[in-house]
PDB file of N, CA and C in Angstrom:
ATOM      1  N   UNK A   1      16.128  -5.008  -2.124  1.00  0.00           N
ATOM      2  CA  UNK A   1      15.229  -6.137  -2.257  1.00  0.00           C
ATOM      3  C   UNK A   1      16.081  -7.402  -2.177  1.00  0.00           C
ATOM      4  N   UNK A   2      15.741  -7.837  -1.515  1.00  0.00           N
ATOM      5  CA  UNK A   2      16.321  -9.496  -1.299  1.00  0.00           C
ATOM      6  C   UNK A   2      16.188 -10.553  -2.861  1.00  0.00           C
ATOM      7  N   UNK A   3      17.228 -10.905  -2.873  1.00  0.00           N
ATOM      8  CA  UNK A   3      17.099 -12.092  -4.221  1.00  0.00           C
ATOM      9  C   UNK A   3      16.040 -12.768  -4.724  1.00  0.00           C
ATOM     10  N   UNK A   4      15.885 -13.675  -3.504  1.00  0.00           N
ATOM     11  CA  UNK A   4      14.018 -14.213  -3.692  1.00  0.00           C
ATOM     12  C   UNK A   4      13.415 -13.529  -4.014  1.00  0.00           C
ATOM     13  N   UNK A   5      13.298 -12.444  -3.427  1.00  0.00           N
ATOM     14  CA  UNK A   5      11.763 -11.726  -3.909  1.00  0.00           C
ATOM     15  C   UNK A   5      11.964 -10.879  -5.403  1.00  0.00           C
ATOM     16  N   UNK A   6      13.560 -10.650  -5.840  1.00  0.00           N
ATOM     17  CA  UNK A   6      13.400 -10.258  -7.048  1.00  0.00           C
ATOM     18  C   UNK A   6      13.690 -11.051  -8.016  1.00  0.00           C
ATOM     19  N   UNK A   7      14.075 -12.213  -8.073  1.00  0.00           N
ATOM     20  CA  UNK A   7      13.580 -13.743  -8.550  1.00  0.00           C
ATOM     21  C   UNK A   7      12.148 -13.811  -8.423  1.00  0.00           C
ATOM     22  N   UNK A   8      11.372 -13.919  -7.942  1.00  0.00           N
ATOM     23  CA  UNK A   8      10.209 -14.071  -7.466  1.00  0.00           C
ATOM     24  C   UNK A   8       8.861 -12.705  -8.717  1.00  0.00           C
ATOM     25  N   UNK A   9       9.403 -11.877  -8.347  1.00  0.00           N
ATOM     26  CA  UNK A   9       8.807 -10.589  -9.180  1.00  0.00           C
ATOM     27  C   UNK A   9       9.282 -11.343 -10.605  1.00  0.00           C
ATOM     28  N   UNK A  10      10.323 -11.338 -10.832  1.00  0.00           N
ATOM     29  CA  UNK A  10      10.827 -11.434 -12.632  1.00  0.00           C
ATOM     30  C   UNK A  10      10.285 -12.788 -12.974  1.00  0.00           C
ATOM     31  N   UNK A  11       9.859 -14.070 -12.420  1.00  0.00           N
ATOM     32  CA  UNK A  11       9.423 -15.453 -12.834  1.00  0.00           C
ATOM     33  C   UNK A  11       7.800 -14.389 -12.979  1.00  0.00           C
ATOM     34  N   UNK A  12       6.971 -13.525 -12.202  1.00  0.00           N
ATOM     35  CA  UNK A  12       6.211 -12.938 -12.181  1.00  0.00           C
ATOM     36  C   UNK A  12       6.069 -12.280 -13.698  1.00  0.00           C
ATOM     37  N   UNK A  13       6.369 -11.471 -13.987  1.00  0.00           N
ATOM     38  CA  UNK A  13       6.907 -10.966 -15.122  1.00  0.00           C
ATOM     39  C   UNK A  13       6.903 -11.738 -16.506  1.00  0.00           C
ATOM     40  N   UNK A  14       8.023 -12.830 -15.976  1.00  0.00           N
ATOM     41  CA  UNK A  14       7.947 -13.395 -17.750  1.00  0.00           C
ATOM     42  C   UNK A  14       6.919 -14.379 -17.556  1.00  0.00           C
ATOM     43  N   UNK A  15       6.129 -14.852 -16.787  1.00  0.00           N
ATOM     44  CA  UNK A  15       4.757 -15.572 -16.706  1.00  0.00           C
ATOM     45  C   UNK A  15       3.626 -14.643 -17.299  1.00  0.00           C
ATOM     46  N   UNK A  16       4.058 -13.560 -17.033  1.00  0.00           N
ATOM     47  CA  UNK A  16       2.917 -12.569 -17.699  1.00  0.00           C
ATOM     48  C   UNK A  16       3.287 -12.180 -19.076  1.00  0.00           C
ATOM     49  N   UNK A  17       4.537 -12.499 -19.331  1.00  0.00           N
ATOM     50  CA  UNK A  17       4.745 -12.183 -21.258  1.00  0.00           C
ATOM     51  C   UNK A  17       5.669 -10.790 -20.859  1.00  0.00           C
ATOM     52  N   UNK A  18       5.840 -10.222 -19.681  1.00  0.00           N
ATOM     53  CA  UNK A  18       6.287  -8.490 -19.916  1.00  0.00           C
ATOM     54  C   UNK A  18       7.502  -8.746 -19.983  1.00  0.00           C
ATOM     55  N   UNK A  19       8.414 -10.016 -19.454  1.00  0.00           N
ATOM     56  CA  UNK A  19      10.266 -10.140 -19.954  1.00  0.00           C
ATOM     57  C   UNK A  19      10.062 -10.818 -20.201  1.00  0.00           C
ATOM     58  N   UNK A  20      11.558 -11.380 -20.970  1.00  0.00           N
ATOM     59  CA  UNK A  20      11.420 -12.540 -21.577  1.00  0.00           C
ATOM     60  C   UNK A  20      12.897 -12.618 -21.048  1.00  0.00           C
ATOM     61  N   UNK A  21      13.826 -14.144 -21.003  1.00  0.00           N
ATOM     62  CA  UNK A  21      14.712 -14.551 -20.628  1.00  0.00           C
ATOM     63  C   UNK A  21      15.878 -15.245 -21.667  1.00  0.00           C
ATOM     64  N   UNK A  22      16.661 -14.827 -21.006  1.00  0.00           N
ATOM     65  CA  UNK A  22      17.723 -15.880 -21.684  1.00  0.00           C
ATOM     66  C   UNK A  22      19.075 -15.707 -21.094  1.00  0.00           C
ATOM     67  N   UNK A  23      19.046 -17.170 -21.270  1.00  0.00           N
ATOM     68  CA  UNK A  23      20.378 -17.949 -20.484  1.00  0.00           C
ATOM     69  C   UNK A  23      21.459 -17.851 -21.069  1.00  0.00           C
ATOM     70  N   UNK A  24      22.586 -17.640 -20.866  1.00  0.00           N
ATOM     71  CA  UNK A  24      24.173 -17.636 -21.044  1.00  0.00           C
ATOM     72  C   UNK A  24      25.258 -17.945 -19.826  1.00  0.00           C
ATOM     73  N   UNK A  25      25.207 -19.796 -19.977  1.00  0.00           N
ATOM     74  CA  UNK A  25      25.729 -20.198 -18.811  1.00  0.00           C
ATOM     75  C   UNK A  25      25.816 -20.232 -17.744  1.00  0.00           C
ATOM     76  N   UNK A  26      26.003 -19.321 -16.559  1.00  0.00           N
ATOM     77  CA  UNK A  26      25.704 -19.149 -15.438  1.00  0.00           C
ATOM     78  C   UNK A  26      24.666 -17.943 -15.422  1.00  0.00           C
ATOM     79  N   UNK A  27      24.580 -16.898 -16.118  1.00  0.00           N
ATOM     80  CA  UNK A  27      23.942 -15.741 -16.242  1.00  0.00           C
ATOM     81  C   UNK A  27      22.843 -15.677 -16.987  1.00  0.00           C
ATOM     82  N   UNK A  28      21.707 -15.146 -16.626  1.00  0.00           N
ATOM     83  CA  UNK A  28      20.076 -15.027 -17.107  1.00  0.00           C
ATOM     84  C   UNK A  28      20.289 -13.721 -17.062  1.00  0.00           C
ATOM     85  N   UNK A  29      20.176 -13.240 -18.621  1.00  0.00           N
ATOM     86  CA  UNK A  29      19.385 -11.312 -19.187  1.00  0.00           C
ATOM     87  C   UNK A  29      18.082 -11.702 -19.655  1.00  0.00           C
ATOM     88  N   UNK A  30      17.285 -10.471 -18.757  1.00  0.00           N
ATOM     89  CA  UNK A  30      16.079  -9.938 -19.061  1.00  0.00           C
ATOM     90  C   UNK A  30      16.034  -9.424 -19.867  1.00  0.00           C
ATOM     91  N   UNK A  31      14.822  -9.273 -20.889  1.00  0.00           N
ATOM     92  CA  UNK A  31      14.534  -8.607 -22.287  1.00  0.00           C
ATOM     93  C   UNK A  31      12.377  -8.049 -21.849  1.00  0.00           C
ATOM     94  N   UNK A  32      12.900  -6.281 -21.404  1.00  0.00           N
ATOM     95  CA  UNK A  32      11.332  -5.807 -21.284  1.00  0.00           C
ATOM     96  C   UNK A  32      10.996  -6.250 -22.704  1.00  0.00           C
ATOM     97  N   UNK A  33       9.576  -6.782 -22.889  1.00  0.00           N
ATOM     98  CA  UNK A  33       9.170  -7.080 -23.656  1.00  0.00           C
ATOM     99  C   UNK A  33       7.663  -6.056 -24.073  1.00  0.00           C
ATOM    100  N   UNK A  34       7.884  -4.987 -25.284  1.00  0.00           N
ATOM    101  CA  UNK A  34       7.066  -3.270 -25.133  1.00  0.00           C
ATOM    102  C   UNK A  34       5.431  -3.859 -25.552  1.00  0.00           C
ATOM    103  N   UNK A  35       5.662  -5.257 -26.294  1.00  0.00           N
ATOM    104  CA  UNK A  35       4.283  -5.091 -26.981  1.00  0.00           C
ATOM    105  C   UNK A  35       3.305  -5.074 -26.143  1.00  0.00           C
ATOM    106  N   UNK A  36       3.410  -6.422 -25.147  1.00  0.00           N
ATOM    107  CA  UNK A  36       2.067  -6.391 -24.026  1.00  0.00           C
ATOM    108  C   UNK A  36       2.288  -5.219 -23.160  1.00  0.00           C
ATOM    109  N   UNK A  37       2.683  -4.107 -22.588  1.00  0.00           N
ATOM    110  CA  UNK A  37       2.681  -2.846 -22.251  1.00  0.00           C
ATOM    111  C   UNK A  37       2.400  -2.031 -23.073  1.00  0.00           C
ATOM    112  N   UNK A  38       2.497  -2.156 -24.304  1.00  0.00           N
ATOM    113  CA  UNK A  38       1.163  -1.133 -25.051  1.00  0.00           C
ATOM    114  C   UNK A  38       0.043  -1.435 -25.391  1.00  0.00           C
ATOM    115  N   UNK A  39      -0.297  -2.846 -25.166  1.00  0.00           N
ATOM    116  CA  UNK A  39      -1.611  -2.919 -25.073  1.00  0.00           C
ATOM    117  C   UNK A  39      -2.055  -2.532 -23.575  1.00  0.00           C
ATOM    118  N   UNK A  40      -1.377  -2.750 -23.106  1.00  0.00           N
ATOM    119  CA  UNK A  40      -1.978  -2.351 -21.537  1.00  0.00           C
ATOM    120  C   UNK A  40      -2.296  -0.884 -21.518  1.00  0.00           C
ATOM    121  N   UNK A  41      -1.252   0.098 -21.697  1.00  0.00           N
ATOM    122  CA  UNK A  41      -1.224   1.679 -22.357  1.00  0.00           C
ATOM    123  C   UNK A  41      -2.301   2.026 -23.006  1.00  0.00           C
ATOM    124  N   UNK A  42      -2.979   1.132 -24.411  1.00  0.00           N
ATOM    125  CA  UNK A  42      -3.886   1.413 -25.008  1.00  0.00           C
ATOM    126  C   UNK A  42      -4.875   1.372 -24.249  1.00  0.00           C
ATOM    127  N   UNK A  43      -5.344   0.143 -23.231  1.00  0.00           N
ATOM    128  CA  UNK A  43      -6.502   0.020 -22.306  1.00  0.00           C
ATOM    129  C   UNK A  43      -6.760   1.536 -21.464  1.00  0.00           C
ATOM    130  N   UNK A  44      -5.885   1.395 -20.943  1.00  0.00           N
ATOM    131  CA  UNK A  44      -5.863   2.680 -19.799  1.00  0.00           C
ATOM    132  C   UNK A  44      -5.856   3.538 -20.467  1.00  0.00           C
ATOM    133  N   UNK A  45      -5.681   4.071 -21.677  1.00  0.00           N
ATOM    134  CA  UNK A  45      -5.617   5.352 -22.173  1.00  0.00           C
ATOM    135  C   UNK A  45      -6.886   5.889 -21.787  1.00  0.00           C
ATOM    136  N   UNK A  46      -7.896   5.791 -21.992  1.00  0.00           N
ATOM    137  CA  UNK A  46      -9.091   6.456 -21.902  1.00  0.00           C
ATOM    138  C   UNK A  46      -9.232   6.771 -20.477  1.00  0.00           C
ATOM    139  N   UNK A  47      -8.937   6.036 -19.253  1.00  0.00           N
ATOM    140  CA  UNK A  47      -8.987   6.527 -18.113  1.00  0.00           C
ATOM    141  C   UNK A  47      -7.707   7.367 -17.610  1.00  0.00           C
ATOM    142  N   UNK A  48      -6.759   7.346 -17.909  1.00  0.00           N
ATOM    143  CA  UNK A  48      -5.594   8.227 -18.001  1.00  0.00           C
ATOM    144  C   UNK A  48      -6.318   9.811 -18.107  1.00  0.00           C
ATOM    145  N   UNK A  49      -6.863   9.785 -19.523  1.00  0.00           N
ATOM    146  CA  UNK A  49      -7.336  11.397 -20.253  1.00  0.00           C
ATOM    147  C   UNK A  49      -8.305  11.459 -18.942  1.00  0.00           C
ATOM    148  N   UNK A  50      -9.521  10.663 -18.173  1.00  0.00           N
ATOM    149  CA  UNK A  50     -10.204  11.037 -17.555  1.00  0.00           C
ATOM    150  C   UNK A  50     -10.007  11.456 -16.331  1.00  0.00           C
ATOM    151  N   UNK A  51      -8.632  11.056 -15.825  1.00  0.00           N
ATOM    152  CA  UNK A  51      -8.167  11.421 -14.415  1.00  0.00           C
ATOM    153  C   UNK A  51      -7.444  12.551 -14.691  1.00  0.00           C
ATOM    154  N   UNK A  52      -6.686  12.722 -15.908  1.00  0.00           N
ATOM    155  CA  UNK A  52      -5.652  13.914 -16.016  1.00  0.00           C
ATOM    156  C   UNK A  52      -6.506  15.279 -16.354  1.00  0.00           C
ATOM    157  N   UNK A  53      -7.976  15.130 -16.742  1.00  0.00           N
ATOM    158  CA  UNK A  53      -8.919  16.124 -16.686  1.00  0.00           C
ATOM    159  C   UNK A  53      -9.716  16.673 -15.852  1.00  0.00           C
ATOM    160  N   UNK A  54      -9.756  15.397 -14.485  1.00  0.00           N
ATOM    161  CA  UNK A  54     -10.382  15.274 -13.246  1.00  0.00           C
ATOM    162  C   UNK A  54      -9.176  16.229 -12.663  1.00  0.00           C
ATOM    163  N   UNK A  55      -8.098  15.740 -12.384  1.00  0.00           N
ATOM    164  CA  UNK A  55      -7.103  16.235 -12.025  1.00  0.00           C
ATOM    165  C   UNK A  55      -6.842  18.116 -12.095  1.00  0.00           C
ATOM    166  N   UNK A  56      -6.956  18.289 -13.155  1.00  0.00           N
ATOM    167  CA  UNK A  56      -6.674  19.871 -13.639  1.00  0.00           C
ATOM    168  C   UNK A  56      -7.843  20.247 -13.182  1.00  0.00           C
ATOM    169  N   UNK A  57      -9.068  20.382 -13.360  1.00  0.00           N
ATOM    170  CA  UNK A  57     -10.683  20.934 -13.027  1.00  0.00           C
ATOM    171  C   UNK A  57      -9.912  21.117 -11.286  1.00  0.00           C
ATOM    172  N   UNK A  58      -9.524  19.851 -10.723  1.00  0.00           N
ATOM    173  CA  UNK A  58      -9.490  19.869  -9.068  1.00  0.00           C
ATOM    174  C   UNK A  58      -8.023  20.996  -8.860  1.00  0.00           C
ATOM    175  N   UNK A  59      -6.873  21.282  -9.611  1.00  0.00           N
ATOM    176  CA  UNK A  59      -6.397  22.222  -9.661  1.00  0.00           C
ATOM    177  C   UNK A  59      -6.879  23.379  -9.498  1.00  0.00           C
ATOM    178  N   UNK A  60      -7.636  23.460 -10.433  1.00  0.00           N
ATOM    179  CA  UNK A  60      -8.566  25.250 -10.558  1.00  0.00           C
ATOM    180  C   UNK A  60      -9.517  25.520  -9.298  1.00  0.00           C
ATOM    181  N   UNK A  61     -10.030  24.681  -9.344  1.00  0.00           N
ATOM    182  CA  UNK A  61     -11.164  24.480  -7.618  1.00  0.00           C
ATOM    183  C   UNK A  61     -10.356  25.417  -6.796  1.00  0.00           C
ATOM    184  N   UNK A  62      -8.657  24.356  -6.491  1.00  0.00           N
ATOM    185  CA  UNK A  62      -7.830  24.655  -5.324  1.00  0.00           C
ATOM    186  C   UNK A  62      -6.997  26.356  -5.609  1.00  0.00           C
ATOM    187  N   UNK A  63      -6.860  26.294  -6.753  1.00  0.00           N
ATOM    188  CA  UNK A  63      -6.692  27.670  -6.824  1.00  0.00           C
ATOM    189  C   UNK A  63      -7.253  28.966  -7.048  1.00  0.00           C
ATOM    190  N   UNK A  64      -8.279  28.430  -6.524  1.00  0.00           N
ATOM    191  CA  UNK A  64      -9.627  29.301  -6.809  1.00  0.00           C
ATOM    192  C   UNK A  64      -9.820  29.951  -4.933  1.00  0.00           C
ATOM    193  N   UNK A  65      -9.538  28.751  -4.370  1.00  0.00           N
ATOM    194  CA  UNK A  65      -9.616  28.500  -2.981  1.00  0.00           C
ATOM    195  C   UNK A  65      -8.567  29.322  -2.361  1.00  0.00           C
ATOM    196  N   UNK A  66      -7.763  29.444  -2.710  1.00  0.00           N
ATOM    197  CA  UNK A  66      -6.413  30.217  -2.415  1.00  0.00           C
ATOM    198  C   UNK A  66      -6.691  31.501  -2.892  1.00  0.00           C
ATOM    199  N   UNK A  67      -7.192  32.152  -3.749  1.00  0.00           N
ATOM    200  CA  UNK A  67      -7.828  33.200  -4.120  1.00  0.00           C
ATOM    201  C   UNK A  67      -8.640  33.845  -2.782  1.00  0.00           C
ATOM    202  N   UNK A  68      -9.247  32.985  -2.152  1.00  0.00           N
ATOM    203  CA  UNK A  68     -10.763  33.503  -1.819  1.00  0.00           C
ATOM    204  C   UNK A  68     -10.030  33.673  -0.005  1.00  0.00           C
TER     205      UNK A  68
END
């Protein structure tokens, strides 16, 4: 990935709260920041369980299919 664009992603990022920054003279460290990613985690949880159940049912289908 080219500089810009991963400059570009990380100003992305800590605009959204998910890093946070800090300066030490010439050098900027990133800090993932977990809290707003577990709220995000918490959101999706419920569709997570619903695809990972969708998911297995469409397993059994296909190996049902392979059976036949």
């Amino acid at each position: 990935m080219a500089r810009p664009s991963f400059s570009e992603q990380l100003r992305v990022l800590r605009e959204a709260g998910l890093v946070s920054e800090r300066k030490d003279g010439r050098q900027r460290f990133y800090r993932l920041e977990a809290v707003p990613l577990a709220e995000v985690q918490d959101w999706l949880s419920p569709y997570e369980r619903f695809w990972r159940e969708r998911m297995a049912e469409l397993g059994k289908v296909l190996d049902r299919m392979e059976d036949e």
